[in-house]
C-alpha atoms as a PDB file:
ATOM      1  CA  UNK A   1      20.440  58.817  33.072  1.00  0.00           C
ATOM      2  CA  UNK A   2      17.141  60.545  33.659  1.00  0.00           C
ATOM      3  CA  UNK A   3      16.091  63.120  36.659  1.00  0.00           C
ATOM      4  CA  UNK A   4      13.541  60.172  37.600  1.00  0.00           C
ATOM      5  CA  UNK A   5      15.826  57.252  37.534  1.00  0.00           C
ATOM      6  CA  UNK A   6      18.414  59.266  39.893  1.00  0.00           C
ATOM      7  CA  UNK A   7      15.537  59.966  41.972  1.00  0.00           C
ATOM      8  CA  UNK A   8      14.324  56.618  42.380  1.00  0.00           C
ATOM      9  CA  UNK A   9      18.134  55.487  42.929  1.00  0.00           C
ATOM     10  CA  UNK A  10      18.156  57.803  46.168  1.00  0.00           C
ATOM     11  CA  UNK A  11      15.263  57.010  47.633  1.00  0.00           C
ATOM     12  CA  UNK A  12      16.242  53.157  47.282  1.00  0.00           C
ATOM     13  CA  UNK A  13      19.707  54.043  48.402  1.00  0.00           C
ATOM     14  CA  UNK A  14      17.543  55.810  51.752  1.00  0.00           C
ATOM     15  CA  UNK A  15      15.173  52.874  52.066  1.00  0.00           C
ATOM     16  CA  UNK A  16      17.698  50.253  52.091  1.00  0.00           C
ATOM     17  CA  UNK A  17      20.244  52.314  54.847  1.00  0.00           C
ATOM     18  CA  UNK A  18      18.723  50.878  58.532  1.00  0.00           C
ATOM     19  CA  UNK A  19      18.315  54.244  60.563  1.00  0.00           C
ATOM     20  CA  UNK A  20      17.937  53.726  64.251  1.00  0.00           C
ATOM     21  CA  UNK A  21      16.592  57.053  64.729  1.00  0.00           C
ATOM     22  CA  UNK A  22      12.707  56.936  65.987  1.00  0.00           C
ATOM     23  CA  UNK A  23      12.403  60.906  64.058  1.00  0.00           C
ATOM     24  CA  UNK A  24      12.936  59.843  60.109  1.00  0.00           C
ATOM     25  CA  UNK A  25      10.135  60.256  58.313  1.00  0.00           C
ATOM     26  CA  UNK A  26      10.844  56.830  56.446  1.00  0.00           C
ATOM     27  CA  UNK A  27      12.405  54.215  59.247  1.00  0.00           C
ATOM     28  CA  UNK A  28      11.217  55.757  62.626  1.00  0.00           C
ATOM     29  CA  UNK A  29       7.534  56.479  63.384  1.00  0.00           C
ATOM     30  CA  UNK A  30       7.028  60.154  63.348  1.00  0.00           C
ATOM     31  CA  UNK A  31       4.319  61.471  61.856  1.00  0.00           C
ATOM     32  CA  UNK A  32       4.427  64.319  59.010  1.00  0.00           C
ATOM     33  CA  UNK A  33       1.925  66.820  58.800  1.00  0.00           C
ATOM     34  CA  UNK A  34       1.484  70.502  57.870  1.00  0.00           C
ATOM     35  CA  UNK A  35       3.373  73.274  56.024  1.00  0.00           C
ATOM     36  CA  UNK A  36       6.231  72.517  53.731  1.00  0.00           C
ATOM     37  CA  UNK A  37       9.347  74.213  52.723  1.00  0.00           C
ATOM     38  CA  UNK A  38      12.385  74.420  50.215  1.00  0.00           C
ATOM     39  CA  UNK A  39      15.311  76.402  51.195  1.00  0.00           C
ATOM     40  CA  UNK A  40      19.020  76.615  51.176  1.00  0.00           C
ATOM     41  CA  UNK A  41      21.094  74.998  54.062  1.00  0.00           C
ATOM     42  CA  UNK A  42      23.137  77.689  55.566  1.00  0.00           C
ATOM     43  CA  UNK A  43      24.373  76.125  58.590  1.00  0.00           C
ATOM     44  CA  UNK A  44      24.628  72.623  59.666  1.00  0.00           C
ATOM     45  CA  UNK A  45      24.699  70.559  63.570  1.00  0.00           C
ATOM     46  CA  UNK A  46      25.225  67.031  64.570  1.00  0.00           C
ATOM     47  CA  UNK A  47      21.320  66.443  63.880  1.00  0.00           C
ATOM     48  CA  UNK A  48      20.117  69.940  63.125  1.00  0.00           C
ATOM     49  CA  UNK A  49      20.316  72.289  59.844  1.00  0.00           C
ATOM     50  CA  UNK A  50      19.208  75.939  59.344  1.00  0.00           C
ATOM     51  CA  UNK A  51      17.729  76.528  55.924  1.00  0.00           C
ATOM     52  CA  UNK A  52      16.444  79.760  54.717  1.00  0.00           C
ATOM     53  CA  UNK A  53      14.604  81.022  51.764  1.00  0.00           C
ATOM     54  CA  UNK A  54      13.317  84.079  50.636  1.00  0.00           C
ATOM     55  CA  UNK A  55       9.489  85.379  50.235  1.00  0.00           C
ATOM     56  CA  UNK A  56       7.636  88.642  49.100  1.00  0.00           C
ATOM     57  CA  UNK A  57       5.289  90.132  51.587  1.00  0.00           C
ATOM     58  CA  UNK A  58       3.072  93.350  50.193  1.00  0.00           C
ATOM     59  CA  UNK A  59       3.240  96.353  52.149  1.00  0.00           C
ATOM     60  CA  UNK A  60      -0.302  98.237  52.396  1.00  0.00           C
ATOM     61  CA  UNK A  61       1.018 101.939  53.325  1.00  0.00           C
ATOM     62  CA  UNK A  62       3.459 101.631  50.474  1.00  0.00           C
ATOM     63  CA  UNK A  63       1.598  99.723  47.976  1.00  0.00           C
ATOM     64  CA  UNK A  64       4.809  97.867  47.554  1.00  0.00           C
ATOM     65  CA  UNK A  65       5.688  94.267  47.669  1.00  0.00           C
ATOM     66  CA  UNK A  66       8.575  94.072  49.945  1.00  0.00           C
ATOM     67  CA  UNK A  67      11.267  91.050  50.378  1.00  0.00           C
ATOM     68  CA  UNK A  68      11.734  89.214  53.311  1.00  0.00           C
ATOM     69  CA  UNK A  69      13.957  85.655  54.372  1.00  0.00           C
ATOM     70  CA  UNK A  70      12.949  83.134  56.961  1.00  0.00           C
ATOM     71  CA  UNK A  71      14.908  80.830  58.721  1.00  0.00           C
ATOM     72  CA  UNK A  72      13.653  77.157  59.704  1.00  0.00           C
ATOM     73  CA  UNK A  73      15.378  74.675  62.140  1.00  0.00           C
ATOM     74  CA  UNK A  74      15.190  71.323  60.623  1.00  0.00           C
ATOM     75  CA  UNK A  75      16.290  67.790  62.732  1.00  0.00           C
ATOM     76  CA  UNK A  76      18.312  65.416  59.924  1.00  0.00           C
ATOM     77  CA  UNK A  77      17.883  61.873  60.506  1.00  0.00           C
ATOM     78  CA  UNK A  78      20.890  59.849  60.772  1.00  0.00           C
ATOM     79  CA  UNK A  79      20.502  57.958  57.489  1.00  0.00           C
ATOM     80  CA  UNK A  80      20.308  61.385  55.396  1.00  0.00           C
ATOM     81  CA  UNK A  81      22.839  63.274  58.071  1.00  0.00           C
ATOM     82  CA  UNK A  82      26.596  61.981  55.678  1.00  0.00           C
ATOM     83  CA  UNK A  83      24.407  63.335  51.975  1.00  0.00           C
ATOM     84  CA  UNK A  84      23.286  66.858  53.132  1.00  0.00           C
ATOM     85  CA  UNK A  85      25.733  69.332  53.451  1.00  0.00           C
ATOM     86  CA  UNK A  86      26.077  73.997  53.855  1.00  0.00           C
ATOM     87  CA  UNK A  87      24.549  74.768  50.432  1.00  0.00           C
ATOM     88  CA  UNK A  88      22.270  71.984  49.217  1.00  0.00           C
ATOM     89  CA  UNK A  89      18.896  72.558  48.594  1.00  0.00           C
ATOM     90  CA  UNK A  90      16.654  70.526  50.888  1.00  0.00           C
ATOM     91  CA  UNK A  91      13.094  70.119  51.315  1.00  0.00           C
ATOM     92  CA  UNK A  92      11.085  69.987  54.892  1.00  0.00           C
ATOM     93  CA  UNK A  93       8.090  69.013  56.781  1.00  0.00           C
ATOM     94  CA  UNK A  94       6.057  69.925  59.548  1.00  0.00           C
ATOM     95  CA  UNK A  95       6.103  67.350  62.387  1.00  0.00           C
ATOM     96  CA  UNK A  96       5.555  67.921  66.268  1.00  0.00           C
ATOM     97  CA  UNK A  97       7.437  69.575  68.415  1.00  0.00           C
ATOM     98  CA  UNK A  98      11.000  67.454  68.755  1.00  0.00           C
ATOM     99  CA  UNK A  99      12.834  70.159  71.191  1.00  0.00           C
ATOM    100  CA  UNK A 100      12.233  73.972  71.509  1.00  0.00           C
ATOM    101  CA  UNK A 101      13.214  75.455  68.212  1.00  0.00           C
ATOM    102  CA  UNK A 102      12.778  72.111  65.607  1.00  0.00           C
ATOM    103  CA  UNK A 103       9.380  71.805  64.417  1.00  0.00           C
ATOM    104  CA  UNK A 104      10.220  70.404  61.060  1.00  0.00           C
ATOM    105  CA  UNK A 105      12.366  67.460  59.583  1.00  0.00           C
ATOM    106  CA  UNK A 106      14.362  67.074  56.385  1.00  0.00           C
ATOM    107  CA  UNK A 107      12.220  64.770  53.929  1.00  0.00           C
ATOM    108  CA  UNK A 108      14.807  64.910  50.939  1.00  0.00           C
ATOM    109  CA  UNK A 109      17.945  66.419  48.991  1.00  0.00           C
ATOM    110  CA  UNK A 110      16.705  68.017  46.049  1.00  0.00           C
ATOM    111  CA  UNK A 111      19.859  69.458  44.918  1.00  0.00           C
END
């Protein structure tokens, strides 16, 4: 099978799973907006992840370009919560303000 026939197998697989919860991006009514990211899940909650990914920031005084790694709180909805586990790949977006570290909620699974 093809990358885009697997992909459009998951998101069926995520459209046709009922999700009560009113934060998914596809069956509740949040809205998305914003920044988004692609990182590494490094730890995982009932309905939270961590993910973190790296970035280069320059340094003026040095001249340098200097690495640096953020880490994001993400809420999972329910119907993605069993597929994303500590070391997938994930990709997140920028919603309001669902408690007083999660800005952002997992869209999809990339790997």
């Amino acid at each position: 099978m093809t990358k885009q026939k697997e992909k459009k197998q998951e998101k069926k697989k995520i459209e046709n799973t009922s999700c009560a919860d009113p934060i998914c991006p596809v069956h509740g009514g949040i809205k998305l907006r914003g920044r988004t990211f692609r990182g590494t899940v490094i730890k995982k909650f009932p309905k939270r992840i961590v993910i973190m990914f790296g970035r280069t920031v320059y340094l003026k005084k040095y001249e340098r370009y200097a690495k640096k790694r953020t880490k994001l709180h993400a809420r999972v909805p329910d119907c993605m919560a069993d597929e994303i586990n500590i070391g997938d790949y994930v990709e997140i977006k920028e919603c309001r303000k669902v408690s007083k570290i999660i800005n952002f909620v997992v869209v999809k699974k990339i790997r």
